[in-house]
Structure formats: structure tokens, C-alpha cells
PDB file of N, CA and C in Angstrom:
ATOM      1  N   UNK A   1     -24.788 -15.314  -0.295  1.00  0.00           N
ATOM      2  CA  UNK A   1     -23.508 -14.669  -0.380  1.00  0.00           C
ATOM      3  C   UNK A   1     -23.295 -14.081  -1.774  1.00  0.00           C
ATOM      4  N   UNK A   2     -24.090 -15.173  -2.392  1.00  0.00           N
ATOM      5  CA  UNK A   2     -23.788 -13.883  -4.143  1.00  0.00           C
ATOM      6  C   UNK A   2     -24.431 -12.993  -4.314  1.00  0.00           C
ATOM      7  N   UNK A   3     -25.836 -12.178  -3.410  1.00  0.00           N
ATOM      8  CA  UNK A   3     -25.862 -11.146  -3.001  1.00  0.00           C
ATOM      9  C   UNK A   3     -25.063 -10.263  -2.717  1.00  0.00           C
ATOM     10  N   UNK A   4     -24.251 -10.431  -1.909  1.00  0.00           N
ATOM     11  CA  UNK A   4     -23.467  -9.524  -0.963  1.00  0.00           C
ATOM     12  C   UNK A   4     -22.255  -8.680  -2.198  1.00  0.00           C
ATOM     13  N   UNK A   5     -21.832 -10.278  -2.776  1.00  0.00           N
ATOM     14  CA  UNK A   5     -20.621 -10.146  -4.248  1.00  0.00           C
ATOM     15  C   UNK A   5     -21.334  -9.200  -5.241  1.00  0.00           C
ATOM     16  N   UNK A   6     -23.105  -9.417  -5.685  1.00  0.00           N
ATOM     17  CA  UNK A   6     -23.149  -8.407  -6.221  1.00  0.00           C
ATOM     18  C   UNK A   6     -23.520  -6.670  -6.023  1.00  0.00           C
ATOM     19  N   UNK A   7     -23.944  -6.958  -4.499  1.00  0.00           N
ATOM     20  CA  UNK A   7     -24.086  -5.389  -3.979  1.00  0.00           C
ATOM     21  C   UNK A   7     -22.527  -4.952  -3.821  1.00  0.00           C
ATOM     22  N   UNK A   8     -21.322  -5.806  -3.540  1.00  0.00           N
ATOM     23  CA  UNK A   8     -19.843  -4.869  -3.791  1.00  0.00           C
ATOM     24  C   UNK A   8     -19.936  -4.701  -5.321  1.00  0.00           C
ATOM     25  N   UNK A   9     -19.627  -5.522  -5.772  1.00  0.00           N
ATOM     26  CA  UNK A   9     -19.334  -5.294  -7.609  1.00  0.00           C
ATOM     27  C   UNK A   9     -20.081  -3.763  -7.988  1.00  0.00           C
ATOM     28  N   UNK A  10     -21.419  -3.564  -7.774  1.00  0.00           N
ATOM     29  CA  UNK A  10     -21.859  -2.474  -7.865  1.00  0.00           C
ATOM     30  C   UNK A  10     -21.524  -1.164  -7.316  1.00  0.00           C
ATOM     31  N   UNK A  11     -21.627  -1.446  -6.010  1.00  0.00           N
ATOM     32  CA  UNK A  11     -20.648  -0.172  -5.152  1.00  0.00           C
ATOM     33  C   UNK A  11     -19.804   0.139  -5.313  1.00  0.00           C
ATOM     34  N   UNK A  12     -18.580  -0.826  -5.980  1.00  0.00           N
ATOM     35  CA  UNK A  12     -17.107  -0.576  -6.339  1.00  0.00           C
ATOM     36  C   UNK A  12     -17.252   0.325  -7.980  1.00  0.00           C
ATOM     37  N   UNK A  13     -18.332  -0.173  -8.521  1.00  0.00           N
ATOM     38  CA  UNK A  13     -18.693   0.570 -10.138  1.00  0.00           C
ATOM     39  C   UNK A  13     -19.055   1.862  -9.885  1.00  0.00           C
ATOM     40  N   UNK A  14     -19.846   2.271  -9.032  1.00  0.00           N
ATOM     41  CA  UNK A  14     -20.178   3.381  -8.470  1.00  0.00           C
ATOM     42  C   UNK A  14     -19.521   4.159  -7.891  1.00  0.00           C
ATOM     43  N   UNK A  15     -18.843   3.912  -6.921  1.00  0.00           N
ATOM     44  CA  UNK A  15     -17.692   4.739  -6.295  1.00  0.00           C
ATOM     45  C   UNK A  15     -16.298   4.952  -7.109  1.00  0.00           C
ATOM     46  N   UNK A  16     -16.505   3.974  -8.260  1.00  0.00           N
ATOM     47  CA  UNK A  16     -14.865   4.295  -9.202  1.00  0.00           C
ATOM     48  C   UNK A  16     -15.430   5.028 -10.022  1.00  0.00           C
ATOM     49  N   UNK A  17     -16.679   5.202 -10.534  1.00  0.00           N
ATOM     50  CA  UNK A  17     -17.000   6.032 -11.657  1.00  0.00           C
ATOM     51  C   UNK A  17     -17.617   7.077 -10.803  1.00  0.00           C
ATOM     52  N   UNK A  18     -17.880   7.698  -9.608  1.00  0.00           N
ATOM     53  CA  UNK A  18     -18.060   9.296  -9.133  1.00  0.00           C
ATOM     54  C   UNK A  18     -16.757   9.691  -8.763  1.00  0.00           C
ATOM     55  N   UNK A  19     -15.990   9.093  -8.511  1.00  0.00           N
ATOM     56  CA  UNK A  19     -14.392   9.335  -8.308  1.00  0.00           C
ATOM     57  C   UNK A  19     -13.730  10.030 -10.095  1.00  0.00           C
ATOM     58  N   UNK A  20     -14.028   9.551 -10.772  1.00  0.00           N
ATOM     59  CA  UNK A  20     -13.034   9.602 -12.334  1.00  0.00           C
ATOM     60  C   UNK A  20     -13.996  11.181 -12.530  1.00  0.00           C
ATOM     61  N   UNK A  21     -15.221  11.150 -12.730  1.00  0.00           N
ATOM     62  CA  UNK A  21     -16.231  11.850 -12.745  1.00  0.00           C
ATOM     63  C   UNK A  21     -15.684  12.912 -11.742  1.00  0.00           C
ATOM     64  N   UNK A  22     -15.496  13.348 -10.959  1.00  0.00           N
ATOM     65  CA  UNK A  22     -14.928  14.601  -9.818  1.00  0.00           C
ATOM     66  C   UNK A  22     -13.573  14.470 -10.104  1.00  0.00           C
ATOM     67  N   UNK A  23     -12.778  13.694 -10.776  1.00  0.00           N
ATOM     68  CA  UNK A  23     -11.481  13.503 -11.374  1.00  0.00           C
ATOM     69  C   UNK A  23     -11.274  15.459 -12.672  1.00  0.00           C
ATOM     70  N   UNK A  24     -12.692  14.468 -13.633  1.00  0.00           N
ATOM     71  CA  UNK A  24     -12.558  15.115 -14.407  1.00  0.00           C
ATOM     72  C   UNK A  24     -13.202  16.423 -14.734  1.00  0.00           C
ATOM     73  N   UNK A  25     -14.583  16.393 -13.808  1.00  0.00           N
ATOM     74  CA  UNK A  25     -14.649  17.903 -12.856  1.00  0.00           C
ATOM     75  C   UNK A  25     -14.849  18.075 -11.585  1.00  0.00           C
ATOM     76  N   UNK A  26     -13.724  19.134 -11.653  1.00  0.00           N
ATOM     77  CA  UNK A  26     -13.701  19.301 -10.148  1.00  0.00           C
ATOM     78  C   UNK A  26     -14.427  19.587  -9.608  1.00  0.00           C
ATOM     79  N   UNK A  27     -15.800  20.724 -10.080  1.00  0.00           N
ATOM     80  CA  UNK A  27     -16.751  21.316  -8.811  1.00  0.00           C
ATOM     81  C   UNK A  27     -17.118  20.396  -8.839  1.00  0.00           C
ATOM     82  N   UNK A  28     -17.769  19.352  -9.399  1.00  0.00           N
ATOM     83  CA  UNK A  28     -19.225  18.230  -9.486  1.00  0.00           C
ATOM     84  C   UNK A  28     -19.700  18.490  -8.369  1.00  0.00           C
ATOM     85  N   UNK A  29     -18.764  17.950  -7.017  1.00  0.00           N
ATOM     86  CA  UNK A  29     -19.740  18.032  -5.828  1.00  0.00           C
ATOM     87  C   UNK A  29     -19.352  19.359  -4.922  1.00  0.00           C
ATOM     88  N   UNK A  30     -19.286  20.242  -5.887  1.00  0.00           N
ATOM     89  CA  UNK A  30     -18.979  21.922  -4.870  1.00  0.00           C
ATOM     90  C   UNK A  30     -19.897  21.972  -3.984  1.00  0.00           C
ATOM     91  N   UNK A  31     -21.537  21.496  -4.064  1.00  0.00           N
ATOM     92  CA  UNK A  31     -22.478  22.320  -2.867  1.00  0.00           C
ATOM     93  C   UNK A  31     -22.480  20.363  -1.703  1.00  0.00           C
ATOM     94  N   UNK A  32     -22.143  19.580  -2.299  1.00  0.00           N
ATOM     95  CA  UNK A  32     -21.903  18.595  -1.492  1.00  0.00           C
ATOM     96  C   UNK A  32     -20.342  18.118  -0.783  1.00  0.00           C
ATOM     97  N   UNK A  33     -20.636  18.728   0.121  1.00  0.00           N
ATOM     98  CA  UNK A  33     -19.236  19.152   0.944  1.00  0.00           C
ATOM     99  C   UNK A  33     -18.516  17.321   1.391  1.00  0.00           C
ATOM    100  N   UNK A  34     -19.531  17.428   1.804  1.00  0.00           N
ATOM    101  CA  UNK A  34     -19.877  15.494   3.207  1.00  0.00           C
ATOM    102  C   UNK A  34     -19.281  14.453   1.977  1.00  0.00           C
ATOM    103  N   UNK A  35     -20.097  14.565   0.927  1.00  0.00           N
ATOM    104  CA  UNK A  35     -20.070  13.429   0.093  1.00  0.00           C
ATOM    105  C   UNK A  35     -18.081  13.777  -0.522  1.00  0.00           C
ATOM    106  N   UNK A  36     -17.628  14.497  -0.962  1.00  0.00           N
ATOM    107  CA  UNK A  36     -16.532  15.212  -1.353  1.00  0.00           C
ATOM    108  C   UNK A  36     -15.425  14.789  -0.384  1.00  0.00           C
ATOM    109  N   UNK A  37     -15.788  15.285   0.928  1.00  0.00           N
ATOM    110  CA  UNK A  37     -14.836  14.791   1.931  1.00  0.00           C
ATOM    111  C   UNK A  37     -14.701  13.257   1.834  1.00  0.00           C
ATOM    112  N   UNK A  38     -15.624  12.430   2.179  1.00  0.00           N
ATOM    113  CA  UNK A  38     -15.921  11.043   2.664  1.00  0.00           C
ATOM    114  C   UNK A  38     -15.295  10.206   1.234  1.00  0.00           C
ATOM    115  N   UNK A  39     -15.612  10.589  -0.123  1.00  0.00           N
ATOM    116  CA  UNK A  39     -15.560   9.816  -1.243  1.00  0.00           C
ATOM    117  C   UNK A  39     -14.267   8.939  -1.093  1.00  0.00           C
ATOM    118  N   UNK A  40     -13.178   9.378  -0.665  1.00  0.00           N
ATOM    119  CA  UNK A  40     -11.374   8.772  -0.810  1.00  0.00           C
ATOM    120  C   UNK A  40     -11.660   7.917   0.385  1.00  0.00           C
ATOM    121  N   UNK A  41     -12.226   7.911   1.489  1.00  0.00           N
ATOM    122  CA  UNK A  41     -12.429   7.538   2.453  1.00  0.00           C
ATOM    123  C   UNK A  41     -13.600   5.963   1.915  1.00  0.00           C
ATOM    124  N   UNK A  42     -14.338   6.106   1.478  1.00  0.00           N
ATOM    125  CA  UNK A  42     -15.208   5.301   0.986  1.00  0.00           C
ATOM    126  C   UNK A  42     -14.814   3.968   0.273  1.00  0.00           C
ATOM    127  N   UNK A  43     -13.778   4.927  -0.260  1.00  0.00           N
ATOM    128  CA  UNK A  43     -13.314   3.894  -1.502  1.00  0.00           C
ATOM    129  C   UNK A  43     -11.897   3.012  -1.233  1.00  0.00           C
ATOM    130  N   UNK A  44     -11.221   3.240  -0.448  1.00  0.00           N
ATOM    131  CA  UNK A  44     -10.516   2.763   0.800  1.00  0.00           C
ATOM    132  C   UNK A  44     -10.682   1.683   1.592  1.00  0.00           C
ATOM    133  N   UNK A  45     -12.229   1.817   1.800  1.00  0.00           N
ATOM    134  CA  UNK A  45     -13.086   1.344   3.224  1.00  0.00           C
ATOM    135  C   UNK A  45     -13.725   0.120   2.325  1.00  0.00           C
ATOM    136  N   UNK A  46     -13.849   0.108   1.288  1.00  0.00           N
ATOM    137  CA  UNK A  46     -15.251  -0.053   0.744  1.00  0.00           C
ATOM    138  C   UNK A  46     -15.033  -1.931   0.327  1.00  0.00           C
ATOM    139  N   UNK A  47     -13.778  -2.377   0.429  1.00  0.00           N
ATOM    140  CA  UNK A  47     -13.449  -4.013  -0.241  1.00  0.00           C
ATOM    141  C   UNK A  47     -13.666  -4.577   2.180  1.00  0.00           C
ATOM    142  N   UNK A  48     -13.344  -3.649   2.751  1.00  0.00           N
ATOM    143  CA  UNK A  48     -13.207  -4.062   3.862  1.00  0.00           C
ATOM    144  C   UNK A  48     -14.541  -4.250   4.941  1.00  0.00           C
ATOM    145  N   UNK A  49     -15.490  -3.099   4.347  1.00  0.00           N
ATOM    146  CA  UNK A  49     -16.565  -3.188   4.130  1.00  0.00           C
ATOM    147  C   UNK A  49     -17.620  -4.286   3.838  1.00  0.00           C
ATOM    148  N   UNK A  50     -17.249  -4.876   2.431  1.00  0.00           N
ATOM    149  CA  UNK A  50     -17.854  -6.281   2.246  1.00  0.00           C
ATOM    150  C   UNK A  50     -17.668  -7.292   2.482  1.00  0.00           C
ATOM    151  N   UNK A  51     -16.270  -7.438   2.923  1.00  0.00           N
ATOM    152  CA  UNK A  51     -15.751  -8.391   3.491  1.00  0.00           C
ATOM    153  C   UNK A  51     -16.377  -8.805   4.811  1.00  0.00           C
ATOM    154  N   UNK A  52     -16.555  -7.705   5.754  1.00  0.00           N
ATOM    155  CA  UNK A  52     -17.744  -8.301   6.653  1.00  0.00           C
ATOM    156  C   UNK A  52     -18.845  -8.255   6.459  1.00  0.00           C
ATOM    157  N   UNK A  53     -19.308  -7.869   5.644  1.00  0.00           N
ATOM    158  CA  UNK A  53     -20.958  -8.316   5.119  1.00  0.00           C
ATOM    159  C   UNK A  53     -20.285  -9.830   4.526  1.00  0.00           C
ATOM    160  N   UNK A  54     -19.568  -9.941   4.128  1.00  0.00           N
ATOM    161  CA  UNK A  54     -19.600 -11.460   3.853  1.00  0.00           C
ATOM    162  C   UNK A  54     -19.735 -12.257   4.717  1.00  0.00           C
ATOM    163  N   UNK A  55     -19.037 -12.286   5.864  1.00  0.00           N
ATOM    164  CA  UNK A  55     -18.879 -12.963   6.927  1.00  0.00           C
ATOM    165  C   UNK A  55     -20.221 -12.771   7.492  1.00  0.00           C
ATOM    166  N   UNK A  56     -20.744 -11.639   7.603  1.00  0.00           N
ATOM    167  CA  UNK A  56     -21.963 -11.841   8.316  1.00  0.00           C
ATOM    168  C   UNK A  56     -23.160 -12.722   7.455  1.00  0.00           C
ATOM    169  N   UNK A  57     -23.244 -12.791   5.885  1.00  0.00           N
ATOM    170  CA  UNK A  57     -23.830 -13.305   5.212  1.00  0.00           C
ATOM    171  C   UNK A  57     -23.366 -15.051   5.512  1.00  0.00           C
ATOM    172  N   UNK A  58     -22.496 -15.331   5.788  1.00  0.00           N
ATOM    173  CA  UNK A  58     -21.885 -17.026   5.804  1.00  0.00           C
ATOM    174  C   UNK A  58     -22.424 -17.246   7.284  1.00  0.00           C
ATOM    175  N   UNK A  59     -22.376 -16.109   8.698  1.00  0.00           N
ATOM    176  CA  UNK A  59     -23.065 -16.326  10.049  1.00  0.00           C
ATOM    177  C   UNK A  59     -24.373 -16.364   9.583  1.00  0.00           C
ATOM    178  N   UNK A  60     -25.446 -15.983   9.019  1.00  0.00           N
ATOM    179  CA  UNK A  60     -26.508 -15.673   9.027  1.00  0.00           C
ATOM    180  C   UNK A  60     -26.812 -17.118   8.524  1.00  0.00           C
ATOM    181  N   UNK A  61     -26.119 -17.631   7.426  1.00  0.00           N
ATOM    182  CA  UNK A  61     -26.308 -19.378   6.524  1.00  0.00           C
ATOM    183  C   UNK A  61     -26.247 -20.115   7.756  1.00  0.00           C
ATOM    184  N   UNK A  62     -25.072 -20.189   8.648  1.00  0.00           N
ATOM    185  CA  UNK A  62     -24.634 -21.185   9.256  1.00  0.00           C
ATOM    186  C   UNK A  62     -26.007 -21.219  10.508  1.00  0.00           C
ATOM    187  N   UNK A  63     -26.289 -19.807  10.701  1.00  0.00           N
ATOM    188  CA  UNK A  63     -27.135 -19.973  11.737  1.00  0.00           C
ATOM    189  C   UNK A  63     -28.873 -20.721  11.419  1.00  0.00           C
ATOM    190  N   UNK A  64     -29.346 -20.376  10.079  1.00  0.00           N
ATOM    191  CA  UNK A  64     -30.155 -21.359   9.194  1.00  0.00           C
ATOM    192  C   UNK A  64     -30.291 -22.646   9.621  1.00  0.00           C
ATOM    193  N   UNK A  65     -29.056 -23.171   8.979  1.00  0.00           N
ATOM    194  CA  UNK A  65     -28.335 -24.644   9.337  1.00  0.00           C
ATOM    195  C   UNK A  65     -29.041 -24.921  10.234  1.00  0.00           C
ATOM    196  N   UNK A  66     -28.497 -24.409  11.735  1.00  0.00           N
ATOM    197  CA  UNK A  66     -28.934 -24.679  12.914  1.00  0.00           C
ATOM    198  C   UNK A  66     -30.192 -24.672  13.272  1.00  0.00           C
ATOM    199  N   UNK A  67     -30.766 -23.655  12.817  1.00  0.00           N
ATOM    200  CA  UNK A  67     -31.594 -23.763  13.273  1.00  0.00           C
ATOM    201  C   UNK A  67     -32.897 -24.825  12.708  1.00  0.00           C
ATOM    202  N   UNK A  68     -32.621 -25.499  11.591  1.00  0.00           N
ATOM    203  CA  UNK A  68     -33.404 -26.432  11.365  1.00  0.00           C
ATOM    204  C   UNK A  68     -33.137 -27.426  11.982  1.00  0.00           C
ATOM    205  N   UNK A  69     -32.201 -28.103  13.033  1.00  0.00           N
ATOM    206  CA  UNK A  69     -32.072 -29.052  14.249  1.00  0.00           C
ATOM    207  C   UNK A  69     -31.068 -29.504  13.624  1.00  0.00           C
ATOM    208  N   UNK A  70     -29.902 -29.016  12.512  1.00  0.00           N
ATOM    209  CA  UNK A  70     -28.748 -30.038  11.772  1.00  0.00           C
ATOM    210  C   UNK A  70     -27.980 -29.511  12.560  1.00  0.00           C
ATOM    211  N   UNK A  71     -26.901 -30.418  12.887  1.00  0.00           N
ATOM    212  CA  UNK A  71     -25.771 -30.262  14.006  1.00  0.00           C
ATOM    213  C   UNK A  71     -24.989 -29.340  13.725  1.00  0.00           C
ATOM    214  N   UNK A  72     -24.587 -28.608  14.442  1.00  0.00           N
ATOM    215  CA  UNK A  72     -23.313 -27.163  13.644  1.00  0.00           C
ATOM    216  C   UNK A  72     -22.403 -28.226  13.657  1.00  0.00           C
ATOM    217  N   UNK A  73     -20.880 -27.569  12.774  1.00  0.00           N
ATOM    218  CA  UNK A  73     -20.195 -28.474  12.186  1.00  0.00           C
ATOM    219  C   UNK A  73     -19.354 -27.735  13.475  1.00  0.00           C
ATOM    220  N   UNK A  74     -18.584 -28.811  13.878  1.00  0.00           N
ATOM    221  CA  UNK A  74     -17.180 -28.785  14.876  1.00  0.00           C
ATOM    222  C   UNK A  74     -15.990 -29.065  14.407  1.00  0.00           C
ATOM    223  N   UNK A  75     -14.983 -28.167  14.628  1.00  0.00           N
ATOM    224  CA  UNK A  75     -13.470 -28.557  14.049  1.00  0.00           C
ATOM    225  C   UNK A  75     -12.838 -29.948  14.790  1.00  0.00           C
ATOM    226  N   UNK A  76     -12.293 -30.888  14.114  1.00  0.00           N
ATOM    227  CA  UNK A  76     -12.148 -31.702  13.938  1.00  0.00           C
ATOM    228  C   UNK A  76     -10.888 -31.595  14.994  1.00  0.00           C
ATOM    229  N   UNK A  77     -10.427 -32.538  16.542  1.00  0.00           N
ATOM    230  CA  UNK A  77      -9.567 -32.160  17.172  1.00  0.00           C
ATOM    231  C   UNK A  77      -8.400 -33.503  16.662  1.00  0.00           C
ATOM    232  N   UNK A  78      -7.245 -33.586  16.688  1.00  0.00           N
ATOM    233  CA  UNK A  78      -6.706 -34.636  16.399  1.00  0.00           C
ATOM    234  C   UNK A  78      -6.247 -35.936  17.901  1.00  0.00           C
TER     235      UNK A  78
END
């Protein structure tokens, strides 16, 4: 999972600094239309994004677990 924390940390560095960067010129991405459109969209998307890579990173552990014959953990009924 501290994978996942550091592929956002990076993506979020990246997408805030081509954002300030097309901030402060505008053509930067004149012949890249796609990337231009999508960027506000990206950066929006992009904490919601890792958030299920997280979750899928904590399914992928839990399924580990299991699969070495240790019991999955069950919520506790009262």
C-alpha cells in the first residue's frame, strides 16, 4: 500500500505542476488538444482515483492472507 501512496504523491506533483505550467503558458499544450481538455478533469479525478487503487491494494493483501491457508478475518457478531 505504500506503493500505491507513493505512485499518488507523484501523480498529484505532476498533474499540479503541468497545471501551474499551462497556468503560466497558455499554448504549452496548443498541438495537444486530448491532454488540454482532460488535464481539469484529471486532477479532480485523481485523489478518487487512488483511493481505489488503495482498496484494491488492501483486496489484493487480504487475498495473500488467504491464500496461505490463514483464516480470513470475520466481523465480530454480538
Amino acid at each position: 500500500m505504500a506503493e500505491v501512496w507513493g505512485e499518488f504523491r507523484s501523480a498529484r506533483a505532476a498533474v499540479d505542476r503541468l497545471r501551474a505550467a499551462v497556468a503560466a503558458t497558455p499554448d504549452l499544450l496548443k498541438n495537444d488538444r486530448v491532454t488540454r481538455e482532460y488535464l481539469s478533469r484529471a486532477h479532480e479525478n485523481l485523489d478518487g482515483t487512488y483511493i481505489v487503487r488503495l482498496f484494491a491494494a488492501f483486496e489484493a493483501a487480504l487475498r495473500r492472507v488467504e491464500d496461505r491457508g490463514l483464516e480470513p478475518l470475520t466481523p465480530c457478531m454480538p
